[in-house]
C-alpha atoms as a PDB file:
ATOM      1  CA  UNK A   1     -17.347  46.537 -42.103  1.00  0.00           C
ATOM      2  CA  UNK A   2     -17.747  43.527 -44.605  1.00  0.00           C
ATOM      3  CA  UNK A   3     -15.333  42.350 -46.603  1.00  0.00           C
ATOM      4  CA  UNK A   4     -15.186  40.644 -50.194  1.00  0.00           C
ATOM      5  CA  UNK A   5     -13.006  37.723 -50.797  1.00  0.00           C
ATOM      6  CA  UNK A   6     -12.819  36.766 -54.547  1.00  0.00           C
ATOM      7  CA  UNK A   7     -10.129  33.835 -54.725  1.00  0.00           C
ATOM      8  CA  UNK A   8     -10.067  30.950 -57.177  1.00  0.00           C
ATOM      9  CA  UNK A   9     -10.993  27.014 -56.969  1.00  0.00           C
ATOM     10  CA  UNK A  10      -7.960  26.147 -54.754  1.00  0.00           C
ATOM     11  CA  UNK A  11      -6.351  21.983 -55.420  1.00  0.00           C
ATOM     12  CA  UNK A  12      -4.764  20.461 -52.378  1.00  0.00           C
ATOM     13  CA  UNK A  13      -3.371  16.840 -52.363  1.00  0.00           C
ATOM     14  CA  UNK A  14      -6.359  15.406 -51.264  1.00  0.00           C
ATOM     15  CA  UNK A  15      -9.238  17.964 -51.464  1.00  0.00           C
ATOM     16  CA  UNK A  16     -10.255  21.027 -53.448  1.00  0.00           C
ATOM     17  CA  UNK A  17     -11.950  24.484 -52.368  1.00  0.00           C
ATOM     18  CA  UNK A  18     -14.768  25.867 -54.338  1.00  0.00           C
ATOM     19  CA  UNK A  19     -17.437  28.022 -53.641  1.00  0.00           C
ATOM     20  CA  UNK A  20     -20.144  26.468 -51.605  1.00  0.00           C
ATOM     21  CA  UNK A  21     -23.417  26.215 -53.743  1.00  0.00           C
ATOM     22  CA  UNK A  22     -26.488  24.395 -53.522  1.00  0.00           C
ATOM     23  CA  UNK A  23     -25.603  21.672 -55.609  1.00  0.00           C
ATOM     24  CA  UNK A  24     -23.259  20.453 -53.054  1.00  0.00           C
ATOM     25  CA  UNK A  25     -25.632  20.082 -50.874  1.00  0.00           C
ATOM     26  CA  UNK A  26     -26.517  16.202 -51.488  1.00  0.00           C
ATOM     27  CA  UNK A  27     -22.963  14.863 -50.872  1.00  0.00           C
ATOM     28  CA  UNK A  28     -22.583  17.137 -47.491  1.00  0.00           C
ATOM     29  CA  UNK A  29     -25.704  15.652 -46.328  1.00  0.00           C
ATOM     30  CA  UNK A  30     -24.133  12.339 -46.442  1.00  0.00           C
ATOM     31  CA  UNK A  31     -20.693  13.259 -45.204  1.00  0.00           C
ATOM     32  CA  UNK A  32     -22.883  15.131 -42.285  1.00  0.00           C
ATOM     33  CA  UNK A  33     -24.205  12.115 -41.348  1.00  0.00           C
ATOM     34  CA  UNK A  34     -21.270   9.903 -41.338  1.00  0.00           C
ATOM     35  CA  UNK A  35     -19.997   8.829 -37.738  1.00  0.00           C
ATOM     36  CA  UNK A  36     -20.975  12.077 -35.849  1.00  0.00           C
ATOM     37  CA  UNK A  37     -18.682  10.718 -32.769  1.00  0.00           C
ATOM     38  CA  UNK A  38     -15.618  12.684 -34.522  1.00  0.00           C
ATOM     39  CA  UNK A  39     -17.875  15.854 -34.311  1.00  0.00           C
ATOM     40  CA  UNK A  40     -16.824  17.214 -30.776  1.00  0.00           C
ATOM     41  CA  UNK A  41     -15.163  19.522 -31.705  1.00  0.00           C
ATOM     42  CA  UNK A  42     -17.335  21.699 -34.194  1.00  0.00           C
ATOM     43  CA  UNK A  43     -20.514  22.275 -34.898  1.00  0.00           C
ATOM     44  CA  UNK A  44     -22.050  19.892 -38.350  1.00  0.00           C
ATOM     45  CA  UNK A  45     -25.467  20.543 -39.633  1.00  0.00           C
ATOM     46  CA  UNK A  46     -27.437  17.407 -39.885  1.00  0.00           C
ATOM     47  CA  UNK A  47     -28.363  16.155 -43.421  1.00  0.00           C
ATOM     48  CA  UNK A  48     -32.161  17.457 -42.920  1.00  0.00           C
ATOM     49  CA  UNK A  49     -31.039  21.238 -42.522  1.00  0.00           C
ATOM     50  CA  UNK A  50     -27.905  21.346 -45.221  1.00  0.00           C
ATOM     51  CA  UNK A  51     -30.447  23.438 -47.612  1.00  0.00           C
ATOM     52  CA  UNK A  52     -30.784  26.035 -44.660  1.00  0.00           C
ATOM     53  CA  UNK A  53     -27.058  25.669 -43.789  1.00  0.00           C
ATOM     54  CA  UNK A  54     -26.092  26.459 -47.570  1.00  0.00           C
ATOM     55  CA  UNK A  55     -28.978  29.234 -47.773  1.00  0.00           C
ATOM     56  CA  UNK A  56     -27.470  30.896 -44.346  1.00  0.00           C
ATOM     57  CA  UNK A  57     -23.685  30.868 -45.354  1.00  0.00           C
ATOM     58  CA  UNK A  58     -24.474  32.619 -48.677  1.00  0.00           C
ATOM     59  CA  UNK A  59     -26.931  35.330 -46.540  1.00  0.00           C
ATOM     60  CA  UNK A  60     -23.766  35.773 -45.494  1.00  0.00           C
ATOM     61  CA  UNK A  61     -21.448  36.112 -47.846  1.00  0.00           C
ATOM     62  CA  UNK A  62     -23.919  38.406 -49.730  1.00  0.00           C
ATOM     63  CA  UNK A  63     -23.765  40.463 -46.779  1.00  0.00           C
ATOM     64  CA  UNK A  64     -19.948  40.416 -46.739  1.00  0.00           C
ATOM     65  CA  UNK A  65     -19.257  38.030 -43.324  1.00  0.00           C
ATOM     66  CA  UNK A  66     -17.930  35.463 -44.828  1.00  0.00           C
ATOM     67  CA  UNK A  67     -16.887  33.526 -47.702  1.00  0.00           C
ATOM     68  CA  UNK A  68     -18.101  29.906 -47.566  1.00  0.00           C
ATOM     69  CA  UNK A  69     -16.360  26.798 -49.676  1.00  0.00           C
ATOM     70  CA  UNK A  70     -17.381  23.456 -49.901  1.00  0.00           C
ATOM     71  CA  UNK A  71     -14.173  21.166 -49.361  1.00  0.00           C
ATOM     72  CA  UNK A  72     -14.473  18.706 -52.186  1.00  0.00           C
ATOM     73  CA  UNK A  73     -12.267  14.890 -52.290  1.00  0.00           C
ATOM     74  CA  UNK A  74     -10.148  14.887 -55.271  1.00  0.00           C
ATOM     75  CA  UNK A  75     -10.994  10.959 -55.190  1.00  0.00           C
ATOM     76  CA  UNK A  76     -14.253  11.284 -55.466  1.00  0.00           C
ATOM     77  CA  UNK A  77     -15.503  14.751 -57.088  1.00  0.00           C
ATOM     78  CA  UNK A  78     -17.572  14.496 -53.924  1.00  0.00           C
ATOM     79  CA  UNK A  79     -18.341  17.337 -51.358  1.00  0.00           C
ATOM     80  CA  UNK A  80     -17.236  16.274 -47.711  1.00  0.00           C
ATOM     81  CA  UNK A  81     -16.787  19.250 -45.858  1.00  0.00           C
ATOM     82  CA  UNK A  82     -17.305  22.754 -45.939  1.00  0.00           C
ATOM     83  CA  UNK A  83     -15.534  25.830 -44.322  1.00  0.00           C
ATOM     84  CA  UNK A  84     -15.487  29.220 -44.360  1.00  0.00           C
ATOM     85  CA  UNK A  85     -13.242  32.311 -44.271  1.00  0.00           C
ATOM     86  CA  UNK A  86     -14.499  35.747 -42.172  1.00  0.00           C
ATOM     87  CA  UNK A  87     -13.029  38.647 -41.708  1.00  0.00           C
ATOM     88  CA  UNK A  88      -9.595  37.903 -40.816  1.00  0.00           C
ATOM     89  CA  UNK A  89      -9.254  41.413 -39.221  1.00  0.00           C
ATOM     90  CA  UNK A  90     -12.038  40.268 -36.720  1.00  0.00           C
ATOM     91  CA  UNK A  91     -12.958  36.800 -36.277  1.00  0.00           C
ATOM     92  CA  UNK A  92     -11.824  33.117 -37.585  1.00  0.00           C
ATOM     93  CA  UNK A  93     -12.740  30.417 -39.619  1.00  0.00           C
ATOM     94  CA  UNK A  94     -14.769  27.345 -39.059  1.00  0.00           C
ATOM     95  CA  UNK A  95     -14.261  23.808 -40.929  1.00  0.00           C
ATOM     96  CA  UNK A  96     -15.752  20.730 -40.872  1.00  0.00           C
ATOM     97  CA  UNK A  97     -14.788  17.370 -42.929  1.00  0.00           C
ATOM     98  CA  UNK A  98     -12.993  14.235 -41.576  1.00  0.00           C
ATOM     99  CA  UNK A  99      -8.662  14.346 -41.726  1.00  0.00           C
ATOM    100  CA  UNK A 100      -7.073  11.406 -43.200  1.00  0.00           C
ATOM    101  CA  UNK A 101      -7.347   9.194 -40.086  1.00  0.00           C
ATOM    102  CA  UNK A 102     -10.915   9.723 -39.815  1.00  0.00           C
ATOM    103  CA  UNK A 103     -11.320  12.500 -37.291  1.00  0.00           C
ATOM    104  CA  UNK A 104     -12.662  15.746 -37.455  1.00  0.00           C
ATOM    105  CA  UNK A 105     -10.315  18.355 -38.682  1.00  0.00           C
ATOM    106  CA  UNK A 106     -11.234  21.959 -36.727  1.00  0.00           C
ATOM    107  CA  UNK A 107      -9.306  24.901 -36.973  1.00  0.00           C
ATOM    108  CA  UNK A 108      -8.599  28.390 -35.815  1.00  0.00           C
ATOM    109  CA  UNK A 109      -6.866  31.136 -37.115  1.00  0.00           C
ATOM    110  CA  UNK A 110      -5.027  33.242 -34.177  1.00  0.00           C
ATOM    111  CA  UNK A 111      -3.088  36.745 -35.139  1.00  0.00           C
ATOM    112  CA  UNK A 112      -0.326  38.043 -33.291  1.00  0.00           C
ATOM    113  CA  UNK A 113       1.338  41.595 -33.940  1.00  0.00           C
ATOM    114  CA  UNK A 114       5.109  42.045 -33.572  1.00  0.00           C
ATOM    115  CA  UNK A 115       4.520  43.955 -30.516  1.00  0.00           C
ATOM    116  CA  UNK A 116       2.670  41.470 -28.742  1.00  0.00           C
ATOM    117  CA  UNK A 117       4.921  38.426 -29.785  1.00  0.00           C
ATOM    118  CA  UNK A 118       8.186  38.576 -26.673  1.00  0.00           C
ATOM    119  CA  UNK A 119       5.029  38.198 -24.163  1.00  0.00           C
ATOM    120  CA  UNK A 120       3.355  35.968 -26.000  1.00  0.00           C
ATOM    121  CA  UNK A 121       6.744  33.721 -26.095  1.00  0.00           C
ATOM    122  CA  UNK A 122       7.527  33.768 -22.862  1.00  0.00           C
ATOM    123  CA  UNK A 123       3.805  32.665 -21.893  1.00  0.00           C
ATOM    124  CA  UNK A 124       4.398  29.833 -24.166  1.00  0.00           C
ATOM    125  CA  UNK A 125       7.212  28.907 -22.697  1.00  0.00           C
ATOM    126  CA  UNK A 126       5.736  28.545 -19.544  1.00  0.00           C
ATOM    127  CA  UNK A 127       3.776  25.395 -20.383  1.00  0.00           C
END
């Protein structure tokens, strides 16, 4: 089942969400090929394939998976990062763009029901 998200430009403190388009494609070729050591953690499209990156994450959200943003620096105006929201009922979402110290910032969205919670808590506390 696909899903539409329609949500507006969204300002953090340091970066801003906006649909990812082609013309964000230059700067995100340069932030994809900044020190790729950080990049163990997700998968980054290298600078040569951004066009096919872009053109595959709106196949996408044409066909409802996903909706992709491009994670713009409020400094700069500049893209550095993209990520991208899927069906929350089903799956995750995947980021990429350096944190404030320079690293990679990944994450993952995990859902737990009421029901499931007191055995989820005591596995937690555990380790």
């Amino acid at each position: 089942m696909a899903f539409t998200l329609v949500a507006p430009v969204l300002e953090g403190r340091l970066v801003r969400l906006e649909p990812l388009s082609f013309p964000h494609a230059p700067a995100l070729a340069v932030a994809a090929e900044e020190d790729r050591g950080t990049f163990g953690l997700t998968w980054v499209p290298r600078s040569h394939d951004m066009d096919s990156y872009i053109d595959a994450q709106l196949g996408r959200a044409a066909a409802g998976a996903m909706a992709p943003f491009a994670q713009v620096a409020r400094s700069t105006g500049l893209a550095v990062g993209a990520t991208s929201y899927r069906d929350p009922r089903r799956q995750w979402s995947r980021s990429w763009a350096p944190g404030e110290d320079g690293q990679l910032r990944d994450s993952a969205m995990f859902s737990i029901v009421a029901a499931e919670w007191p055995e989820r808590r005591a596995a937690l506390g555990q380790t």
